[in-house]
Protein backbone atom coordinates (compact mmCIF):
# COMPACT_ATOMS: atom_id res chain seq x y z
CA UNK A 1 -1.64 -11.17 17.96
CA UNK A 2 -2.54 -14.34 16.31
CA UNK A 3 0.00 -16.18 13.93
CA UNK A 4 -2.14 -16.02 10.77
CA UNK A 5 -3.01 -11.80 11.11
CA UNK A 6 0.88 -11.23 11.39
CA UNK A 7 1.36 -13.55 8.05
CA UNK A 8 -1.76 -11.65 6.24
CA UNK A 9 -0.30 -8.61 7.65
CA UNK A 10 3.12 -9.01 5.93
CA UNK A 11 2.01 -10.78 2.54
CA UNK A 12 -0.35 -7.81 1.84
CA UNK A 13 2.60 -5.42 2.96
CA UNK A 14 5.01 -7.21 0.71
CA UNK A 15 2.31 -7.52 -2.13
CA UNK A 16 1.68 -3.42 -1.39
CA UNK A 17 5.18 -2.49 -1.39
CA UNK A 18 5.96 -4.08 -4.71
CA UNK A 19 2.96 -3.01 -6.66
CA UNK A 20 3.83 0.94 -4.85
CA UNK A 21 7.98 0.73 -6.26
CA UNK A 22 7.01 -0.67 -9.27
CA UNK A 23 4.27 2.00 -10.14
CA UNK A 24 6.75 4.91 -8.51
CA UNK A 25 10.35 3.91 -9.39
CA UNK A 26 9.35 0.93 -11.79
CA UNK A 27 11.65 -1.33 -9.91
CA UNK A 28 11.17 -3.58 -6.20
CA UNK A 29 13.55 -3.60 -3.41
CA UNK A 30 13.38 -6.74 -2.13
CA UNK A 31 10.99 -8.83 0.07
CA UNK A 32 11.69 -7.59 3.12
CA UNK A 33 12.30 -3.62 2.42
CA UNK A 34 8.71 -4.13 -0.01
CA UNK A 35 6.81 -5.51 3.16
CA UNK A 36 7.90 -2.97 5.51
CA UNK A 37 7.34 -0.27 3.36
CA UNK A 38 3.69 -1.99 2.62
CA UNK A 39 2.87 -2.41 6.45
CA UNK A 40 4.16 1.43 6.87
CA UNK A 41 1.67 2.32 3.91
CA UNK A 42 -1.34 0.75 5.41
CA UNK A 43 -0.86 2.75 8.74
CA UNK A 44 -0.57 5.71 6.22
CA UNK A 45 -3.28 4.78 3.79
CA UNK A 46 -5.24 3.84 6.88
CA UNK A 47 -5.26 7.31 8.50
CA UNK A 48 -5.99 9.20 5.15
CA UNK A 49 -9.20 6.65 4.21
CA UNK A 50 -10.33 7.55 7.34
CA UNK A 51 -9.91 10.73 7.62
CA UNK A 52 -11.90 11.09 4.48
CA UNK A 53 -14.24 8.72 5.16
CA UNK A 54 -13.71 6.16 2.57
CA UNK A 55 -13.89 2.71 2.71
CA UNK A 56 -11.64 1.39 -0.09
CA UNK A 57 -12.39 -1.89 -2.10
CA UNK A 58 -16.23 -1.57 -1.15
CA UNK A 59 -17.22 -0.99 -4.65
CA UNK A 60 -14.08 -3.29 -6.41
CA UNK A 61 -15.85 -5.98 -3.96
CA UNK A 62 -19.73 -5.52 -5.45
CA UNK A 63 -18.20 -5.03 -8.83
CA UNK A 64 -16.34 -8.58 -9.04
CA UNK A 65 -19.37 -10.04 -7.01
CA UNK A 66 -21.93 -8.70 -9.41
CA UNK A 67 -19.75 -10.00 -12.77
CA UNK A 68 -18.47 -12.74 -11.86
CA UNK A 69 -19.85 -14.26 -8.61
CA UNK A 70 -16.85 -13.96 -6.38
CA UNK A 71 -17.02 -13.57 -2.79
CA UNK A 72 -13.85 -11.99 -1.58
CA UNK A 73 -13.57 -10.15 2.54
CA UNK A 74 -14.29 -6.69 1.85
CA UNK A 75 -11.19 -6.26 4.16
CA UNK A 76 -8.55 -7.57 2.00
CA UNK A 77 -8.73 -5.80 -0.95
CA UNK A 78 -10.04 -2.57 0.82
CA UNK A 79 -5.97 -3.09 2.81
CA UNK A 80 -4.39 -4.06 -0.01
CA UNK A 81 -5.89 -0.53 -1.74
CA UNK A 82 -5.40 1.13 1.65
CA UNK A 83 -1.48 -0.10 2.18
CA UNK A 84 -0.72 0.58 -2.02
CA UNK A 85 -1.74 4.30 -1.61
CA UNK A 86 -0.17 4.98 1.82
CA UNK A 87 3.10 3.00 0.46
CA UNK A 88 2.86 5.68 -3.06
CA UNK A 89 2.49 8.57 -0.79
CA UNK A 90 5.93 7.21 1.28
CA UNK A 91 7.46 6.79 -1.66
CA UNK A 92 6.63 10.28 -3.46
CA UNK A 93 7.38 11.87 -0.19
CA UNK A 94 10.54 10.40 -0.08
CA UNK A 95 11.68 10.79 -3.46
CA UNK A 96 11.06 14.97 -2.73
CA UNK A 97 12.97 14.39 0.26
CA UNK A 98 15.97 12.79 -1.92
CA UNK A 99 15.84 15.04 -4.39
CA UNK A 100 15.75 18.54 -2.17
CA UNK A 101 18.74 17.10 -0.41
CA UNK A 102 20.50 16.04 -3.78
CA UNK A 103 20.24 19.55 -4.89
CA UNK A 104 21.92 21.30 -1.81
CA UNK A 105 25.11 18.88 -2.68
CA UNK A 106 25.74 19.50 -6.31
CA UNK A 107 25.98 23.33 -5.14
């Protein structure tokens, strides 16, 4: 594995992570926890987009190219919109997870 893919691998996990907590819980948890759960969102996000098919960030790409000339890899933003939806569906199945086995205690 080359040096610069495992950087871009954990900036766009840590830059997933946070945007995931703070849309979920509204809150980060860190650097470290943010990229892990980033890098565990774009294996997640990964399998669903392709399981359906999808390419993300193809159209996000033509629309910023179109308006305002920008040239941006079509792979970057389609992981950073591939990690960000695999790291919400972590988090929202972990908050059901907390919150089934929060309920069994208070009984």
């Amino acid at each position: 594995m080359d040096i610069l893919n495992l950087v871009m691998m954990i900036l766009v996990g840590a830059m997933s992570g946070t945007l995931a907590a703070r849309i979920m819980k509204g809150d980060t948890f860190g650097f470290a926890v943010n990229a892990l759960l980033g890098i565990a969102g774009a294996v997640v996000g990964g399998m669903l987009f392709n399981f359906l098919g999808l390419t993300p960030g193809k159209n996000i790409i033509k629309v910023l190219s179109d308006t305002f000339g920008v040239e941006l890899p079509l792979n970057i933003v389609g992981m950073i919109v591939s990690a960000t939806v695999g790291s919400l569906i972590i988090l929202w199945v972990a908050r059901i997870f907390k919150g089934t086995q929060g309920r069994r205690r208070r009984r």
